[in-house]
C-alpha atoms as a PDB file:
ATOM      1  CA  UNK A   1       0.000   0.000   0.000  1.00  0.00           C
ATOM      2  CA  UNK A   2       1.454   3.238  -0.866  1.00  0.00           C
ATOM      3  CA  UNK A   3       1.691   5.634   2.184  1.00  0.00           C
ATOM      4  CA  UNK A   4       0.971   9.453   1.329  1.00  0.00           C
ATOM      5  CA  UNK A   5       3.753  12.201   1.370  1.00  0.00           C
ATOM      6  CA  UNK A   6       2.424  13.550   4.389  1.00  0.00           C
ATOM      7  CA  UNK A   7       2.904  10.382   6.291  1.00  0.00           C
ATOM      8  CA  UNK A   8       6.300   9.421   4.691  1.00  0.00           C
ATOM      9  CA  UNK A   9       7.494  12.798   6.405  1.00  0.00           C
ATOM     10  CA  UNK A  10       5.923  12.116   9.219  1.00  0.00           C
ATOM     11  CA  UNK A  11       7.461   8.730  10.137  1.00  0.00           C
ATOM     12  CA  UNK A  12      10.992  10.559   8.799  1.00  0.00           C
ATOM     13  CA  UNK A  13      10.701  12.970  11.100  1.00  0.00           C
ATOM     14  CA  UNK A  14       9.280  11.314  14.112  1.00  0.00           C
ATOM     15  CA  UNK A  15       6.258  13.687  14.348  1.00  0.00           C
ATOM     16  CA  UNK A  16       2.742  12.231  14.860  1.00  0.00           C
ATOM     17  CA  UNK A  17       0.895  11.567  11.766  1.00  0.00           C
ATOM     18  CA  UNK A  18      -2.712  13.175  13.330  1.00  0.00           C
ATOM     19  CA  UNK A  19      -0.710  16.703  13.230  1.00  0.00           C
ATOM     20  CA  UNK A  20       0.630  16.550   9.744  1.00  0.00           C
ATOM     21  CA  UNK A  21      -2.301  14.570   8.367  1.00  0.00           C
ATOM     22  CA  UNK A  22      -4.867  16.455  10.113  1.00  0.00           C
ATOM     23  CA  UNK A  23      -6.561  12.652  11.339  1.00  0.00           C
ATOM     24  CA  UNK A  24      -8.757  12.933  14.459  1.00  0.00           C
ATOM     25  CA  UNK A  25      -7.733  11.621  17.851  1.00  0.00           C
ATOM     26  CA  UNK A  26     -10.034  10.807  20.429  1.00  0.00           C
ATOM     27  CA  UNK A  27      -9.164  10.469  23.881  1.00  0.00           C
ATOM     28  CA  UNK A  28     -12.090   8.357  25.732  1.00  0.00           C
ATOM     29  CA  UNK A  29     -11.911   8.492  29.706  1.00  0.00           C
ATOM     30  CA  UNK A  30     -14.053   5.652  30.815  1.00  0.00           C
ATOM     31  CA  UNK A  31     -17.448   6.191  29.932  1.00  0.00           C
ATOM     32  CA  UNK A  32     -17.957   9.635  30.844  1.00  0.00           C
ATOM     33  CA  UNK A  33     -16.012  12.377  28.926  1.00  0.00           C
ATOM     34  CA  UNK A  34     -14.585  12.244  25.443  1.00  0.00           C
ATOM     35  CA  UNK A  35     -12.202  14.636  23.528  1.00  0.00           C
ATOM     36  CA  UNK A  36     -12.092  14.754  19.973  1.00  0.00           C
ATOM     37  CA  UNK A  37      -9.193  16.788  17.787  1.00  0.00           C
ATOM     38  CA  UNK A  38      -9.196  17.777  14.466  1.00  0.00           C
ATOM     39  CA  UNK A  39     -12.660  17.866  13.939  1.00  0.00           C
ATOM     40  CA  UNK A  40     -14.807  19.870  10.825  1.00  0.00           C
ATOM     41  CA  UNK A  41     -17.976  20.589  12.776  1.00  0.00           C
ATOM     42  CA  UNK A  42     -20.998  19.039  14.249  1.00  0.00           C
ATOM     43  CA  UNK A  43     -23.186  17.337  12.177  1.00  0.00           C
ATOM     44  CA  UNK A  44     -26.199  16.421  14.627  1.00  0.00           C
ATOM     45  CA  UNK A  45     -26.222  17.312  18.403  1.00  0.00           C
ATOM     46  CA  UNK A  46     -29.256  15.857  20.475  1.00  0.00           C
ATOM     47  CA  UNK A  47     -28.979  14.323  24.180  1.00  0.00           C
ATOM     48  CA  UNK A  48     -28.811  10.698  23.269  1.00  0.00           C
ATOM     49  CA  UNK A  49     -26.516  11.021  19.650  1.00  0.00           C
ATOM     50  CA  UNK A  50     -23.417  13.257  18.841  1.00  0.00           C
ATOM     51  CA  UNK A  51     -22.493  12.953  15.086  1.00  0.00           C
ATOM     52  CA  UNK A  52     -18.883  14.817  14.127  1.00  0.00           C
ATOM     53  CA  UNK A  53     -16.992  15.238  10.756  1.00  0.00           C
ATOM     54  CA  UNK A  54     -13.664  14.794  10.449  1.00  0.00           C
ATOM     55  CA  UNK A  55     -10.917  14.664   7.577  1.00  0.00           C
ATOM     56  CA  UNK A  56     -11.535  10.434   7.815  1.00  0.00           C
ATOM     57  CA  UNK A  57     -15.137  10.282   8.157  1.00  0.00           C
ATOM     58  CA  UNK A  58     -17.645  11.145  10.635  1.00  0.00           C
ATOM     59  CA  UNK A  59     -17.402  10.261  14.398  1.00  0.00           C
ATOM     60  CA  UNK A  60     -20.715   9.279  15.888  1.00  0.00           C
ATOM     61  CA  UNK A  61     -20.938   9.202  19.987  1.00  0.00           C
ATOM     62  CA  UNK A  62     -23.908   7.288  21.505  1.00  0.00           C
ATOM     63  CA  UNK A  63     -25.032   7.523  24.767  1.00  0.00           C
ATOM     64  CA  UNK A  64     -27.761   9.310  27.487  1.00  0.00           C
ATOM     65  CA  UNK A  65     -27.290  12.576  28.773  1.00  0.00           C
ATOM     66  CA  UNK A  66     -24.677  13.445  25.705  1.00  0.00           C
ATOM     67  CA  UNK A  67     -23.515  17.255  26.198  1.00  0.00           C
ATOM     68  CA  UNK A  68     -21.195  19.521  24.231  1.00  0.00           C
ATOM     69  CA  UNK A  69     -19.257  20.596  27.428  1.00  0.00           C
ATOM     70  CA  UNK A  70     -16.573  22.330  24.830  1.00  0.00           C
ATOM     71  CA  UNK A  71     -15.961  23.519  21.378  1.00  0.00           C
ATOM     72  CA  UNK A  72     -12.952  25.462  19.533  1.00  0.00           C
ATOM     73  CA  UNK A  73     -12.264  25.451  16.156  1.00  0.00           C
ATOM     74  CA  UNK A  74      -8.794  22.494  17.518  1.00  0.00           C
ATOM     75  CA  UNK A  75     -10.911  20.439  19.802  1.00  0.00           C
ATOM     76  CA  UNK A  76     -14.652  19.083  21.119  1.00  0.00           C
ATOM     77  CA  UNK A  77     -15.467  18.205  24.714  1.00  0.00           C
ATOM     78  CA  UNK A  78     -18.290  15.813  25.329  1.00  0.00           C
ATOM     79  CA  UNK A  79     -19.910  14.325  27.957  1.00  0.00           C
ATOM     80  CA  UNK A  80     -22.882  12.113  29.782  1.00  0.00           C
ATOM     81  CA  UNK A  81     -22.897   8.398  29.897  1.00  0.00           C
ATOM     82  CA  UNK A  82     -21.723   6.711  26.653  1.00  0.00           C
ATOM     83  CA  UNK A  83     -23.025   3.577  25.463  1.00  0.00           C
ATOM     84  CA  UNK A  84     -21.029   3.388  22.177  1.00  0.00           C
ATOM     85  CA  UNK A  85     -18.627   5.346  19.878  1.00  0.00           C
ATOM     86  CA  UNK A  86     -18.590   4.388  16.132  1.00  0.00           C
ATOM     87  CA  UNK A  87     -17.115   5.870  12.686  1.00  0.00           C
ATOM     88  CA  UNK A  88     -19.131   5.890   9.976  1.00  0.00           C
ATOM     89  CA  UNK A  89     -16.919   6.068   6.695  1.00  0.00           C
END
């Protein structure tokens, strides 16, 4: 499989590919609180179902309770109780 420029020059220089390629990382602490970088914007927001875009796809959080607690144009902060976390593609 042939790897893009971007993450040729990322494993050459020992940077992480999510900054040069601009993929999401999530950071998931337990089942409570979720933080999502590189996003592109909300796509649905209701209490039970989060739905995010991203450069890879959309990031869809599941749950009760689901609350934006944050959002800058880097990062999104969410929280409640999650019950699952999927990408759709």
């Amino acid at each position: 499989m042939k790897k893009r420029i971007s993450e040729r020059a990322a494993d050459a220089w020992g940077v992480p590919k999510d900054v040069i390629m601009n993929i999401p990382r999530l950071t998931i602490s337990g089942d409570k609180e979720i933080y999502i970088e590189n996003h592109k914007g909300i796509l649905e927001y209701t209490d039970t179902e989060i739905r995010i875009s991203t450069a890879m796809g959309i990031v869809r959080v599941c749950g009760k309770n689901l609350v934006i607690d944050r959002i800058r144009l880097e990062d999104i902060v969410i929280s409640g109780c999650f019950s699952r976390v999927e990408y759709e593609i």
